[in-house]
PDB file of N, CA and C in Angstrom:
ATOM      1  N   UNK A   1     -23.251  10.652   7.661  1.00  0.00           N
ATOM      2  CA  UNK A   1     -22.168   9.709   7.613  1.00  0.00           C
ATOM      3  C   UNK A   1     -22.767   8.306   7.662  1.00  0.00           C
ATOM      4  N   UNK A   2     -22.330   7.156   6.896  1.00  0.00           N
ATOM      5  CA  UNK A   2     -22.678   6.171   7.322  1.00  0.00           C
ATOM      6  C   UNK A   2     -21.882   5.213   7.921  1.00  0.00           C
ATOM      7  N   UNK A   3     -22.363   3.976   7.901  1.00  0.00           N
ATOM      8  CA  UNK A   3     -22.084   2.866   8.521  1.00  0.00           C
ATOM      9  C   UNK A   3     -20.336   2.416   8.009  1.00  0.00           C
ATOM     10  N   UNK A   4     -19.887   2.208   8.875  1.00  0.00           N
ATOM     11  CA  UNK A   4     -17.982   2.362   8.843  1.00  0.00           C
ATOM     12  C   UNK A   4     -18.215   0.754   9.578  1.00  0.00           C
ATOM     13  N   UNK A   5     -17.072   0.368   8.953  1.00  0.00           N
ATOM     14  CA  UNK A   5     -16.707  -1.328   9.723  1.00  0.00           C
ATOM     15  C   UNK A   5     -15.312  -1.016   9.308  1.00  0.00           C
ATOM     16  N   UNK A   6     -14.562  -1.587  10.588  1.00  0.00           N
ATOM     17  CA  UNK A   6     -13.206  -2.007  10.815  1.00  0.00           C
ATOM     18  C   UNK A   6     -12.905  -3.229  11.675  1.00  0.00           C
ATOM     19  N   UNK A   7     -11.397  -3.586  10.953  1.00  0.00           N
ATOM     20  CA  UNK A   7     -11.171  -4.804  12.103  1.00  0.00           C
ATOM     21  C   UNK A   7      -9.670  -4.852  11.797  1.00  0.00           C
ATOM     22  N   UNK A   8      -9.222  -4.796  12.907  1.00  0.00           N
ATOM     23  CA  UNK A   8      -7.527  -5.208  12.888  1.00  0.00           C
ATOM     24  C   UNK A   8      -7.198  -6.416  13.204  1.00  0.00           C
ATOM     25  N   UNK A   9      -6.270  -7.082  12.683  1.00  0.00           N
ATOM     26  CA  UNK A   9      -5.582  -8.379  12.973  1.00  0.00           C
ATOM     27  C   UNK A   9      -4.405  -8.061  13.537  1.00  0.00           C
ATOM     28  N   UNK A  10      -3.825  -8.756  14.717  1.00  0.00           N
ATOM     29  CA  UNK A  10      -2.645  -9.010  14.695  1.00  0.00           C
ATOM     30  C   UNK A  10      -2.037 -10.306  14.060  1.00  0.00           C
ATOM     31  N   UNK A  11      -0.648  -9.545  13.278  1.00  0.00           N
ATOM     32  CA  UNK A  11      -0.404 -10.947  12.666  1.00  0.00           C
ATOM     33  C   UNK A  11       1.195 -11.503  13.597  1.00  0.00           C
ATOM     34  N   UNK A  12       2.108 -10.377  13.648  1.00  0.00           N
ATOM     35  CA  UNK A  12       3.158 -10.808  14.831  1.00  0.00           C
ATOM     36  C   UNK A  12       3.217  -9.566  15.141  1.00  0.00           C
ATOM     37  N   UNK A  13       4.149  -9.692  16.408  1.00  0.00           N
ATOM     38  CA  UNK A  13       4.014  -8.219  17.353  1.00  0.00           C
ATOM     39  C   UNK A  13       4.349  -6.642  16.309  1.00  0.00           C
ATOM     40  N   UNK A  14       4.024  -5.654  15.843  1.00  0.00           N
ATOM     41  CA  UNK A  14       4.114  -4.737  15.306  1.00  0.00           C
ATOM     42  C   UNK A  14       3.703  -4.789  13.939  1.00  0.00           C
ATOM     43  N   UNK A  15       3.407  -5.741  13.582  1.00  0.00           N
ATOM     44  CA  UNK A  15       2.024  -5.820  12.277  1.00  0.00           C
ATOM     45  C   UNK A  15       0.940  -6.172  12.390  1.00  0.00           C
ATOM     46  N   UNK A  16       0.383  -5.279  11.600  1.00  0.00           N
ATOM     47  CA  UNK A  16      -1.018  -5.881  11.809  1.00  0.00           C
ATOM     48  C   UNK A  16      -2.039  -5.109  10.420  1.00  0.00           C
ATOM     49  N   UNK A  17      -2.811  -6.036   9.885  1.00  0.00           N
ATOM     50  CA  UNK A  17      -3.855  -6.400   8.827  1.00  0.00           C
ATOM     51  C   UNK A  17      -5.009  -5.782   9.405  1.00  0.00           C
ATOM     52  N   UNK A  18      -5.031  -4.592   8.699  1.00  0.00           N
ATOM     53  CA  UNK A  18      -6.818  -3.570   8.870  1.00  0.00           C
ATOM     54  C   UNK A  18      -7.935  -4.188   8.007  1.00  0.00           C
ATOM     55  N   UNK A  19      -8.656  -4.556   7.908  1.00  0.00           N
ATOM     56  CA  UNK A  19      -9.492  -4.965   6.901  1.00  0.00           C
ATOM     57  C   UNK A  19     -10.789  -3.397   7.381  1.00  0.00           C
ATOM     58  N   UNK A  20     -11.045  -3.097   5.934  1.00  0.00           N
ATOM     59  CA  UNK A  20     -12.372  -1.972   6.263  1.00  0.00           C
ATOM     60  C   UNK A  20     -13.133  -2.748   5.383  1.00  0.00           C
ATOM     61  N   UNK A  21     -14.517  -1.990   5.077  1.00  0.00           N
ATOM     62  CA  UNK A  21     -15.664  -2.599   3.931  1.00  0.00           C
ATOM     63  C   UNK A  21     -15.205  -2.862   2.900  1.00  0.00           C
ATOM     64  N   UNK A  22     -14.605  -2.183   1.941  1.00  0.00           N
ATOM     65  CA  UNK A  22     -14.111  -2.162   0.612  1.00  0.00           C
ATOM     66  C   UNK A  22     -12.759  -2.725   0.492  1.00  0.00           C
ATOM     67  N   UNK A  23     -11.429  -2.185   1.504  1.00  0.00           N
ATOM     68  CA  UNK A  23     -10.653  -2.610   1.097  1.00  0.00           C
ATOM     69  C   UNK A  23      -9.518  -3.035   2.355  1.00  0.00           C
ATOM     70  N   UNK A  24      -8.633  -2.935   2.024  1.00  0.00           N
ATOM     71  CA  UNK A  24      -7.443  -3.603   3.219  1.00  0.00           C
ATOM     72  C   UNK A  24      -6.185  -2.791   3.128  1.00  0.00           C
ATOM     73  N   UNK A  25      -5.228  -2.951   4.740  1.00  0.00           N
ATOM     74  CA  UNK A  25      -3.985  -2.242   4.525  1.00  0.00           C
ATOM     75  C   UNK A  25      -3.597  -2.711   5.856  1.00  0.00           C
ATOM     76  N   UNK A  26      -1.946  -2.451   5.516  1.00  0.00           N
ATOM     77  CA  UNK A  26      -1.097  -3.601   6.529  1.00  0.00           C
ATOM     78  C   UNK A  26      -0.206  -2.048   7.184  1.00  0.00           C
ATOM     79  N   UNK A  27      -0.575  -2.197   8.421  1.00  0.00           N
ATOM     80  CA  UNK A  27      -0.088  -0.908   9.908  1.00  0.00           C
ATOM     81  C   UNK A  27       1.436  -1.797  10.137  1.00  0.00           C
ATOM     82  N   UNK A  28       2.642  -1.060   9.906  1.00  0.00           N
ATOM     83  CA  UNK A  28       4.129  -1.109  11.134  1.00  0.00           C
ATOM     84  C   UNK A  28       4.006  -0.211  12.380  1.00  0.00           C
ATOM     85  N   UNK A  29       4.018  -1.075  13.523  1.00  0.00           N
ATOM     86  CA  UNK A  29       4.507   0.033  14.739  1.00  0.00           C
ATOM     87  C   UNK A  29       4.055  -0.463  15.602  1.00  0.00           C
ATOM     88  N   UNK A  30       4.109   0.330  16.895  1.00  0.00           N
ATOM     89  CA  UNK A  30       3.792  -0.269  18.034  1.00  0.00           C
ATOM     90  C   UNK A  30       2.419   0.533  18.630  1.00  0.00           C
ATOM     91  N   UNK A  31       2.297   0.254  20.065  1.00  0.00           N
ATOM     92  CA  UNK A  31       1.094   1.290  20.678  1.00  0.00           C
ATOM     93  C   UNK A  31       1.586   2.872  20.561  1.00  0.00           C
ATOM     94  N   UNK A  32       0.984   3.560  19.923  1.00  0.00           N
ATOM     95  CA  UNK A  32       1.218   5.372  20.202  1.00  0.00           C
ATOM     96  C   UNK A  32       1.628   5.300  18.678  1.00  0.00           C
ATOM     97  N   UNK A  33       1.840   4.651  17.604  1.00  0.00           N
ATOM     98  CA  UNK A  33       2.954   5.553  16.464  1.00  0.00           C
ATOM     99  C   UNK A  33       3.074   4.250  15.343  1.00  0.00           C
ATOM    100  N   UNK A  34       1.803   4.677  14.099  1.00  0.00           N
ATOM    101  CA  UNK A  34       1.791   3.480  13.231  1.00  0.00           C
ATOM    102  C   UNK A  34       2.222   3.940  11.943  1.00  0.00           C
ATOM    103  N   UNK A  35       2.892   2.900  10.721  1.00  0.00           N
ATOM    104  CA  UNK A  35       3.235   3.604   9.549  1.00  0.00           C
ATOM    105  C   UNK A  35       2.185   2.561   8.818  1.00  0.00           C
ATOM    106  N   UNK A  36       1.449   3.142   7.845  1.00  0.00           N
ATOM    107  CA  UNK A  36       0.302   2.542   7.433  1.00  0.00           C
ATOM    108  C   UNK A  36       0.252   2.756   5.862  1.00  0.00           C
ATOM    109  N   UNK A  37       0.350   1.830   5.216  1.00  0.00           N
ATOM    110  CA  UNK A  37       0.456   1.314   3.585  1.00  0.00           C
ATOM    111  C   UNK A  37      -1.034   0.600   3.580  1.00  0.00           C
ATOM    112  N   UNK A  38      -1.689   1.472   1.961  1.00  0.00           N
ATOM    113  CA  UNK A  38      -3.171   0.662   1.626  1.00  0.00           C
ATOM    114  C   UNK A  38      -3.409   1.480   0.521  1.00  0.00           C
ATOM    115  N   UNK A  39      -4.352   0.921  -0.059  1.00  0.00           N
ATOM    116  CA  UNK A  39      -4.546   1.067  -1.465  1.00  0.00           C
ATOM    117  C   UNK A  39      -4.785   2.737  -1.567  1.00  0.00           C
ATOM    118  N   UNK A  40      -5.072   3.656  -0.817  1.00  0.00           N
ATOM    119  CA  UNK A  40      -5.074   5.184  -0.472  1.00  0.00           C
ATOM    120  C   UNK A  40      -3.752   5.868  -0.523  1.00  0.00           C
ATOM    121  N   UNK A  41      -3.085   4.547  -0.345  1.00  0.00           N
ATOM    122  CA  UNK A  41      -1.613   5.446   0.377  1.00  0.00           C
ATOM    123  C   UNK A  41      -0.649   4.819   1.300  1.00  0.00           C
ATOM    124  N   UNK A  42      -0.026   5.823   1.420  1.00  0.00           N
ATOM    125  CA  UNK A  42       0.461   5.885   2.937  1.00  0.00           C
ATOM    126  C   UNK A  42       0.391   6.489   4.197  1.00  0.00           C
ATOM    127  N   UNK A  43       0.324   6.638   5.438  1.00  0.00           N
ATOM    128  CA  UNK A  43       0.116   7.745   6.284  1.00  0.00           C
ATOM    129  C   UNK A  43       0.615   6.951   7.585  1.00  0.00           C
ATOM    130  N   UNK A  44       1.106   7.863   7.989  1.00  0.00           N
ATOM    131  CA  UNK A  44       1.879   7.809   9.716  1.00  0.00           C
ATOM    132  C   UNK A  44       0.724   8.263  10.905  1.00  0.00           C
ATOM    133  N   UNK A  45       0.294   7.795  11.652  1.00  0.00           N
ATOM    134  CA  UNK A  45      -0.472   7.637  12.784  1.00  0.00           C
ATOM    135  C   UNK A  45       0.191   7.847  13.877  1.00  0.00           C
ATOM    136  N   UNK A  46       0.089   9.455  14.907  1.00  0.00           N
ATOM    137  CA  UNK A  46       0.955   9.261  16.656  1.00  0.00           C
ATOM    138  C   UNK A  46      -0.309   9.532  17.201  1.00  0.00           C
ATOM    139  N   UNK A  47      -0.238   9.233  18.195  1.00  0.00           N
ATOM    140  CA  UNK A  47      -0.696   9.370  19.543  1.00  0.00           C
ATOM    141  C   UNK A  47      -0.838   9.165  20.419  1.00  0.00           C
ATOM    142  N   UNK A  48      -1.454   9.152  21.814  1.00  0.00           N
ATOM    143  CA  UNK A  48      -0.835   9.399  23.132  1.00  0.00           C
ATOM    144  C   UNK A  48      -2.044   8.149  23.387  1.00  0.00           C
ATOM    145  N   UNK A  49      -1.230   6.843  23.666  1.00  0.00           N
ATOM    146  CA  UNK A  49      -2.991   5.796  24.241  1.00  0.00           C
ATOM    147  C   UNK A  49      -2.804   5.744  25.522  1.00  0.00           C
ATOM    148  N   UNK A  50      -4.927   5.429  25.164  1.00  0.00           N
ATOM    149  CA  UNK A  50      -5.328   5.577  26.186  1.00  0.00           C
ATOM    150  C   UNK A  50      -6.191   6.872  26.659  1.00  0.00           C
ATOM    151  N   UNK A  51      -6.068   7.514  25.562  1.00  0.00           N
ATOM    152  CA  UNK A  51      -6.945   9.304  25.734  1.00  0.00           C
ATOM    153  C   UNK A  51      -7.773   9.431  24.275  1.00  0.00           C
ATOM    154  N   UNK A  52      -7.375   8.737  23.602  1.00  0.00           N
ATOM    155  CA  UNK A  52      -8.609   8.819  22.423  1.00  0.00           C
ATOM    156  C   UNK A  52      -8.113   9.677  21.326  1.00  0.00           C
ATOM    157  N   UNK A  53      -6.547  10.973  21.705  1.00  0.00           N
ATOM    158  CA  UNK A  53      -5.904  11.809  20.850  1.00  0.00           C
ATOM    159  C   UNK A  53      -4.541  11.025  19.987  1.00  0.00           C
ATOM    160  N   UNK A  54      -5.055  11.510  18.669  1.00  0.00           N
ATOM    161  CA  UNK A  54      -3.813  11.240  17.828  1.00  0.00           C
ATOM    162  C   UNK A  54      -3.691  11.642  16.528  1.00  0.00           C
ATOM    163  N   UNK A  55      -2.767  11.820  15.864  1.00  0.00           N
ATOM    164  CA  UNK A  55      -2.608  12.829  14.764  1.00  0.00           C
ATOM    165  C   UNK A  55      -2.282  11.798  13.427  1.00  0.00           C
ATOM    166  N   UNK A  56      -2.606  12.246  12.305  1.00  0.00           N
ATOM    167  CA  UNK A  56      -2.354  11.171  11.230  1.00  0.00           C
ATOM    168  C   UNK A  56      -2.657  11.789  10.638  1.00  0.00           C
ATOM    169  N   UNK A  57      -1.124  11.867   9.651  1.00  0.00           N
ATOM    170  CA  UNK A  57      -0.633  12.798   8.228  1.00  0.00           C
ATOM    171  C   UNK A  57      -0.241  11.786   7.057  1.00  0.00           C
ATOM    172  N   UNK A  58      -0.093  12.279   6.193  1.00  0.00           N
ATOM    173  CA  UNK A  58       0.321  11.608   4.752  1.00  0.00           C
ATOM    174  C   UNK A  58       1.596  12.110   4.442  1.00  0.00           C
ATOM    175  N   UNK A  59       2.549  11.285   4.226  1.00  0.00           N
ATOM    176  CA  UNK A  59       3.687  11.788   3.805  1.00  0.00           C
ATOM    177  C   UNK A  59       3.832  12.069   2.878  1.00  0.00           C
ATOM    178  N   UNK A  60       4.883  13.225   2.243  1.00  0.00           N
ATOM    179  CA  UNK A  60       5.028  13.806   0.909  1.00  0.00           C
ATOM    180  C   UNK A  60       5.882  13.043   0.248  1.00  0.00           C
ATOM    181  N   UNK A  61       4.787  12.629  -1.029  1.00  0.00           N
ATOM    182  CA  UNK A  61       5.200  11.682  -1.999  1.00  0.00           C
ATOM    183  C   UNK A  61       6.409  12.368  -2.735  1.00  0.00           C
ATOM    184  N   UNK A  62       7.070  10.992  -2.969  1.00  0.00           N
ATOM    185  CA  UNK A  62       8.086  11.184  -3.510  1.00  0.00           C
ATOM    186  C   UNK A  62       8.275  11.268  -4.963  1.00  0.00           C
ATOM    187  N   UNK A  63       8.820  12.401  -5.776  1.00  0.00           N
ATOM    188  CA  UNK A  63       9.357  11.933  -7.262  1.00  0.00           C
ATOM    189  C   UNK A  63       9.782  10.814  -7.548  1.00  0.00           C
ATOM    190  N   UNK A  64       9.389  10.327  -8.841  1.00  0.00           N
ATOM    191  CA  UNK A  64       9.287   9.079  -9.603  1.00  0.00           C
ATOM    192  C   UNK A  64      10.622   9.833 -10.567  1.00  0.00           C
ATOM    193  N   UNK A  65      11.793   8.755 -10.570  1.00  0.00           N
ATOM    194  CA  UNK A  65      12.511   9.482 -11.083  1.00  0.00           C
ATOM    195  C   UNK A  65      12.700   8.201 -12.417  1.00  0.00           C
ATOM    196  N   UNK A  66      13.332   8.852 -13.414  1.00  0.00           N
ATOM    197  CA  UNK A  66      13.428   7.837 -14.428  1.00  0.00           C
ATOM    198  C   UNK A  66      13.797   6.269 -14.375  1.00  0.00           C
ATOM    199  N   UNK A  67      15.388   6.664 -13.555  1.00  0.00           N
ATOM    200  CA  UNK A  67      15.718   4.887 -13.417  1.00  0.00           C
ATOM    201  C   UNK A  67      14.834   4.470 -12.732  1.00  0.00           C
ATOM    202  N   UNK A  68      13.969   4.479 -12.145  1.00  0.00           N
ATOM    203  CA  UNK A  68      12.823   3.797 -11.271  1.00  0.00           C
ATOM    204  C   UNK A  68      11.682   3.182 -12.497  1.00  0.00           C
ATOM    205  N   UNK A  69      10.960   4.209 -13.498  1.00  0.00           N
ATOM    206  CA  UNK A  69      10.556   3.460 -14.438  1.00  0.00           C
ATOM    207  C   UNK A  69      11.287   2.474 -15.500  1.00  0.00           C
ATOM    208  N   UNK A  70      12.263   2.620 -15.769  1.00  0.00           N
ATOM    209  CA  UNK A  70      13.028   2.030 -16.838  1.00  0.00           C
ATOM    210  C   UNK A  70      12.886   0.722 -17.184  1.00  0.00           C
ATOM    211  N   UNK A  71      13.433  -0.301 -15.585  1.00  0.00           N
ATOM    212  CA  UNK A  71      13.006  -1.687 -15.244  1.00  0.00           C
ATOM    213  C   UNK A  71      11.612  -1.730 -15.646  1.00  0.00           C
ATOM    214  N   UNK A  72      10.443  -1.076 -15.560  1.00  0.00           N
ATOM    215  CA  UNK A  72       9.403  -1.829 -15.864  1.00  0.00           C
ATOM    216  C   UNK A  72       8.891  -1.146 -17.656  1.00  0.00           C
ATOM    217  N   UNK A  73       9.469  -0.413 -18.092  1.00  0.00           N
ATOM    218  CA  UNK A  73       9.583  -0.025 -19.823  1.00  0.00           C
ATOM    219  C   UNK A  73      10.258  -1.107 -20.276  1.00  0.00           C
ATOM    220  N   UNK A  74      10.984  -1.767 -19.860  1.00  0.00           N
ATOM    221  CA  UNK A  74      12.091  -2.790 -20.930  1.00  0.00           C
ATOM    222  C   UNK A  74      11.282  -3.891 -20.582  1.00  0.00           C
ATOM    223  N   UNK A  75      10.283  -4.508 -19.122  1.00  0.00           N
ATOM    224  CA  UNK A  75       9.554  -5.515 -18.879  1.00  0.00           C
ATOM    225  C   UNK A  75       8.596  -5.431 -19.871  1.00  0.00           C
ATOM    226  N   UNK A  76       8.007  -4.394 -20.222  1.00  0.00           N
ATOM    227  CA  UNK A  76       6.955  -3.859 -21.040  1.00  0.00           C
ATOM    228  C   UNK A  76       7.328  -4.309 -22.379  1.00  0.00           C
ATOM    229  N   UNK A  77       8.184  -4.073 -22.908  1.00  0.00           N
ATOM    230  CA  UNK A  77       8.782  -4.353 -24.241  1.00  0.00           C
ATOM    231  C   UNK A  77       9.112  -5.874 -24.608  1.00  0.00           C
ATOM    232  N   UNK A  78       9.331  -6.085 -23.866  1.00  0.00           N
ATOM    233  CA  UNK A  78       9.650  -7.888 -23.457  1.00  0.00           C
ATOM    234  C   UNK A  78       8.347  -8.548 -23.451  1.00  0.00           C
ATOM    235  N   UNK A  79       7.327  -8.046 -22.727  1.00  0.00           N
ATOM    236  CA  UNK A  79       6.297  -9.002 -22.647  1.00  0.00           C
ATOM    237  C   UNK A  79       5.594  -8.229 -24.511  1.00  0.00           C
ATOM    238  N   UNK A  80       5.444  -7.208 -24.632  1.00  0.00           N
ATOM    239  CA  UNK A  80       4.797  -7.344 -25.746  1.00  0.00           C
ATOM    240  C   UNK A  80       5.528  -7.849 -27.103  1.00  0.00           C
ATOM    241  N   UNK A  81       7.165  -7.813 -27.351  1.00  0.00           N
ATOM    242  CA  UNK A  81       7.404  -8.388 -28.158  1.00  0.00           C
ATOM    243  C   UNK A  81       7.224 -10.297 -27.832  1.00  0.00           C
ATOM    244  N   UNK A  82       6.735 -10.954 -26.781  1.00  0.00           N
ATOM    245  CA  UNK A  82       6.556 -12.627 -26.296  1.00  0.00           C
ATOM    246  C   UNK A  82       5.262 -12.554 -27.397  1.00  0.00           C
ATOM    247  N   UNK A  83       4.163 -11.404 -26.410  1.00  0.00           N
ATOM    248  CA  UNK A  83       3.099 -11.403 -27.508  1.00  0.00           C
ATOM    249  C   UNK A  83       2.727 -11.928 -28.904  1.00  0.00           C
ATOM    250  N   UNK A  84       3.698 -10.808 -29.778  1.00  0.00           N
ATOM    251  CA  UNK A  84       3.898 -10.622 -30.199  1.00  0.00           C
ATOM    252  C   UNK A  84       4.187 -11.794 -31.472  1.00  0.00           C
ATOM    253  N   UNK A  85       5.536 -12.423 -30.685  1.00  0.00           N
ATOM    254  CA  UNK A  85       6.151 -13.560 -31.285  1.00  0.00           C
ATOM    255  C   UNK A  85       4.860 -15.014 -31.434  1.00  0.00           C
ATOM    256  N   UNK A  86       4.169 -15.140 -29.969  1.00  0.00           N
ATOM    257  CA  UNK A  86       3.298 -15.955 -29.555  1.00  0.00           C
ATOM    258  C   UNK A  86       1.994 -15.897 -30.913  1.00  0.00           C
ATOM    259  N   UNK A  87       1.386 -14.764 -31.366  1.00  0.00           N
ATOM    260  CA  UNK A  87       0.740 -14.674 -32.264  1.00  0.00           C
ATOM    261  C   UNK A  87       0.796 -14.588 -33.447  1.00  0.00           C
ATOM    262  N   UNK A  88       2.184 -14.654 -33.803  1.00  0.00           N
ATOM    263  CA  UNK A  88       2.671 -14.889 -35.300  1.00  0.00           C
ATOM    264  C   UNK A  88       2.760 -16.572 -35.458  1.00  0.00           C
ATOM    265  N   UNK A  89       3.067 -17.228 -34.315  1.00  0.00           N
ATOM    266  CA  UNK A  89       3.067 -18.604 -33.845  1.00  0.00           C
ATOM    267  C   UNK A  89       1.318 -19.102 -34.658  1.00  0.00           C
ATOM    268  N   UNK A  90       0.786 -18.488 -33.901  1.00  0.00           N
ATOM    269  CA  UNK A  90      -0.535 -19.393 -33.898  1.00  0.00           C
ATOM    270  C   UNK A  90      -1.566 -18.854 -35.300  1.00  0.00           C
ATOM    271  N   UNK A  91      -1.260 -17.763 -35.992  1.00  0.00           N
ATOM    272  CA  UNK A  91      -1.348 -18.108 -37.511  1.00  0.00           C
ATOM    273  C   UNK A  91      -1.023 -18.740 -38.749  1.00  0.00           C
TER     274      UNK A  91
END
């Protein structure tokens, strides 16, 4: 195993900014029980402080359901017809 670096920030009471080597992710919660968003994921953190025990799972991702992509297919279409328009411009 090698060399691991961590560092938490507090930024106001129940957030707080992990920075590791490579990358970063922002913890909700208090002492015993964190919900944790970062470029990996997500995952929920319990445990009992003060004893060193605690459990941390990944929650089951959710289906991507159509109307959820849609908004960013019609953004898609929009920016490439700007493109589009923009380079017929400059010939």
């Amino acid at each position: 195993m090698g060399l691991r670096f961590t560092r938490c920030l507090s930024l106001i009471p129940g957030l707080r900014l992990n920075l590791y080597k490579s990358d970063a992710s922002l913890s909700i919660g208090h002492r015993g029980a964190w919900y944790t968003i970062g470029p990996q994921g997500r995952w929920v953190t319990v445990g009992l402080p003060g004893t060193g025990l605690y459990w941390t799972e990944t929650p089951p991702a959710r289906p991507v359901h159509y109307a959820h992509r849609a908004p960013f297919v019609v953004a898609a279409v929009i920016a490439l017809g700007l493109i589009g328009m923009l380079a017929g411009m400059l010939q």
